[in-house]
Protein backbone atom coordinates (compact mmCIF):
# COMPACT_ATOMS: atom_id res chain seq x y z
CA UNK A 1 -32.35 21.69 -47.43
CA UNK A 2 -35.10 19.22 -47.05
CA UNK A 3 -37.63 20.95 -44.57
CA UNK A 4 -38.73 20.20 -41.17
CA UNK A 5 -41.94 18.04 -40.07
CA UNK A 6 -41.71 19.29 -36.75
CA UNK A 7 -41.11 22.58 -35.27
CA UNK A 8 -39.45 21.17 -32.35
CA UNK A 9 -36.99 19.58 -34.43
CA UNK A 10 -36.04 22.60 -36.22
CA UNK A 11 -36.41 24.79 -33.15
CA UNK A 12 -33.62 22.22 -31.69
CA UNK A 13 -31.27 22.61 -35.07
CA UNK A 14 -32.05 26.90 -34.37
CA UNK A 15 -30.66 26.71 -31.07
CA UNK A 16 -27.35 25.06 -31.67
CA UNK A 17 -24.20 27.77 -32.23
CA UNK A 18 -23.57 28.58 -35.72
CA UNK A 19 -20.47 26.31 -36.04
CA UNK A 20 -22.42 23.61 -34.29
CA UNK A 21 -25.44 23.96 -36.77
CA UNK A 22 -23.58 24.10 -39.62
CA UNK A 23 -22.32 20.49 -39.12
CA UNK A 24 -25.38 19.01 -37.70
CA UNK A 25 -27.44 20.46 -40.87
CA UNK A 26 -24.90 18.69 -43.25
CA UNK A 27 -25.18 15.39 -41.13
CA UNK A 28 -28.86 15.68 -41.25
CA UNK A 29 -28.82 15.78 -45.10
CA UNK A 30 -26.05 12.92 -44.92
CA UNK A 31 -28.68 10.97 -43.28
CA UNK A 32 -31.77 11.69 -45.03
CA UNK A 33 -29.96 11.10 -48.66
CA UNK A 34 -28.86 8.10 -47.20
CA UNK A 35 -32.26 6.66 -45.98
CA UNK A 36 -33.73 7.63 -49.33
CA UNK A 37 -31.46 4.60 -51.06
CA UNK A 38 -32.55 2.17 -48.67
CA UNK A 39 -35.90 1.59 -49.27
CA UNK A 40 -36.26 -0.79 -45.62
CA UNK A 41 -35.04 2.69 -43.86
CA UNK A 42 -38.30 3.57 -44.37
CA UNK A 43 -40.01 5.40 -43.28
CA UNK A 44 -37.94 7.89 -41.33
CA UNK A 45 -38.39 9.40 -38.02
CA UNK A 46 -36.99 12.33 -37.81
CA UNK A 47 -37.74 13.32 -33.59
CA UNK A 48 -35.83 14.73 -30.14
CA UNK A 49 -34.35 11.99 -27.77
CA UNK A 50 -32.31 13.66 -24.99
CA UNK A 51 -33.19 17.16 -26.72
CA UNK A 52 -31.26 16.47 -29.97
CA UNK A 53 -32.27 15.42 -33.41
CA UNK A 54 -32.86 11.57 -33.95
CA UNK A 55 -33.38 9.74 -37.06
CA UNK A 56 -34.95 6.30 -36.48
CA UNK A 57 -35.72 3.56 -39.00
CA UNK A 58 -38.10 0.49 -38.63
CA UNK A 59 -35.46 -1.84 -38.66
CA UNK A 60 -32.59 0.70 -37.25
CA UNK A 61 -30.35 1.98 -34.38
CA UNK A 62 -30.86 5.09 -33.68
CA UNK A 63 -29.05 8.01 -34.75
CA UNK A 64 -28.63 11.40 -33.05
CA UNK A 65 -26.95 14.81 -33.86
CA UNK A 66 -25.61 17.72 -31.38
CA UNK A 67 -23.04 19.42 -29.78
CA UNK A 68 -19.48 17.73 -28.17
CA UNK A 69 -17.58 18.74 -25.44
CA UNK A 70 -14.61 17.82 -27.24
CA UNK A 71 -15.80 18.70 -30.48
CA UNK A 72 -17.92 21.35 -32.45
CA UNK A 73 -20.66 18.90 -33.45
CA UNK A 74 -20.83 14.81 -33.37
CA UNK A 75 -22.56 11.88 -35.08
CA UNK A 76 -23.46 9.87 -32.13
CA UNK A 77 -25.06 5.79 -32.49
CA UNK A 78 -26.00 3.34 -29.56
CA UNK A 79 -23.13 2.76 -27.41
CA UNK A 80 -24.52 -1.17 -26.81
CA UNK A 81 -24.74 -1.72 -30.81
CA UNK A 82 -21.27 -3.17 -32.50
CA UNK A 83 -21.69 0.31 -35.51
CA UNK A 84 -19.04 2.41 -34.08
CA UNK A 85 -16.71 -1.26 -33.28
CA UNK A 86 -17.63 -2.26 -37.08
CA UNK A 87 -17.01 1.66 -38.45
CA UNK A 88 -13.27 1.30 -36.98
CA UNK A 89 -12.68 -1.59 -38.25
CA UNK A 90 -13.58 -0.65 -41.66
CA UNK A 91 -11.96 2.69 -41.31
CA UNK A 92 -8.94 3.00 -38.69
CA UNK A 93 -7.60 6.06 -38.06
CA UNK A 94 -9.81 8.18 -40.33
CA UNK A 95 -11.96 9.77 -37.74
CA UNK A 96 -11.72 11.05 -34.00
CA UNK A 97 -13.92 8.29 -32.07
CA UNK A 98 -15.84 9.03 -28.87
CA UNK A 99 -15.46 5.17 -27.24
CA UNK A 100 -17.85 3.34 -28.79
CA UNK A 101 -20.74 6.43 -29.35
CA UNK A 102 -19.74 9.24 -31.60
CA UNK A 103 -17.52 10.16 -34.30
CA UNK A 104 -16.34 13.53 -33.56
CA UNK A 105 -16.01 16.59 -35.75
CA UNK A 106 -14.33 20.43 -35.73
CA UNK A 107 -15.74 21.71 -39.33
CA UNK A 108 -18.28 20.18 -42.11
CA UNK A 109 -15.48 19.64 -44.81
CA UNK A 110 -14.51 16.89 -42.39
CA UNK A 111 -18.13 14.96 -43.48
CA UNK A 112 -16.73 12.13 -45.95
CA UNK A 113 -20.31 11.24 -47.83
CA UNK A 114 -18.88 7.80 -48.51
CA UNK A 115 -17.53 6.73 -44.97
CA UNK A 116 -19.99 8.27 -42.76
CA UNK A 117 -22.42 7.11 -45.19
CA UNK A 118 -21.44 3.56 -44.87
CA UNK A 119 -21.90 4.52 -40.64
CA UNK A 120 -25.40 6.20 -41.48
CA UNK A 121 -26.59 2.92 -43.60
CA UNK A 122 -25.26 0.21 -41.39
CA UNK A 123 -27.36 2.23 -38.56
CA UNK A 124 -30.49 2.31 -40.21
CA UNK A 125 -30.77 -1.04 -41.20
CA UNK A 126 -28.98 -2.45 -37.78
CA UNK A 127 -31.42 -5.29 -37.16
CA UNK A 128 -32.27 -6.64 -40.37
C-alpha cells in the first residue's frame, strides 16, 4: 500500500467500517496505479473534499472515495462532467450506477482494473 502524505487523509480511510475501507483502499490503489501511466495526471493530489478522499489531477475531474447508502463503498466523479454518461456507454450493464455520480459497489472483487481504470483515466485527464 502506497503510504499517506497526509494524516487527515489516512485518518479519513481509518474511520470508514471495515467493509467500507476495504474497498475504498483498493480504489485508492486503482487510482494511484492509474495516474502513475499518465504522465499529464501529474502530479496527484491526494486531499478531503466533503470529508472523503479526493484525487485531483492538473488537467482532471475530480475523483472521490466513501461510503453509499445503497452500497458498501462507491467511486464517485462530477455529476456536471459527461465520465459516468461516457463510462455507460462504453460499458452497459456492467456496473450499478448512481445517476450520473458514482458507480456503486458491495465487495472489492467487484473492482474490474481494466473498466474502472478506463473511468479513473478518462477522469484524470478530463480537460485535456
Amino acid at each position: 500500500m502506497t503510504p499517506f502524505d497526509d494524516p487527515a487523509v489516512e485518518a479519513a480511510f481509518e474511520a470508514f467500517p471495515r467493509d467500507t475501507r476495504t474497498g475504498v483502499l483498493a480504489l485508492r490503489d486503482l487510482v494511484l496505479s492509474t495516474a502513475e501511466t499518465l504522465p499529464k495526471a501529474n502530479p496527484l493530489q491526494e486531499a478531503l473534499r466533503w470529508g472523503q478522499p479526493a484525487y485531483l489531477a492538473p488537467k482532471g475531474s475530480t475523483i472521490r472515495l466513501g461510503g453509499h447508502k445503497s452500497a458498501s463503498f462507491a467511486l464517485f466523479v462530477h455529476c456536471q462532467s459527461r465520465l459516468m454518461g461516457d463510462f455507460t456507454s462504453a460499458f452497459p450493464g456492467k456496473d450499478r450506477i448512481d445517476g450520473n455520480r458514482a458507480i456503486l459497489f458491495d465487495d472489492p472483487d467487484q473492482i474490474d482494473e481494466a473498466r474502472h481504470g478506463w473511468l479513473i483515466a478518462r477522469a484524470l485527464t478530463y480537460h485535456l
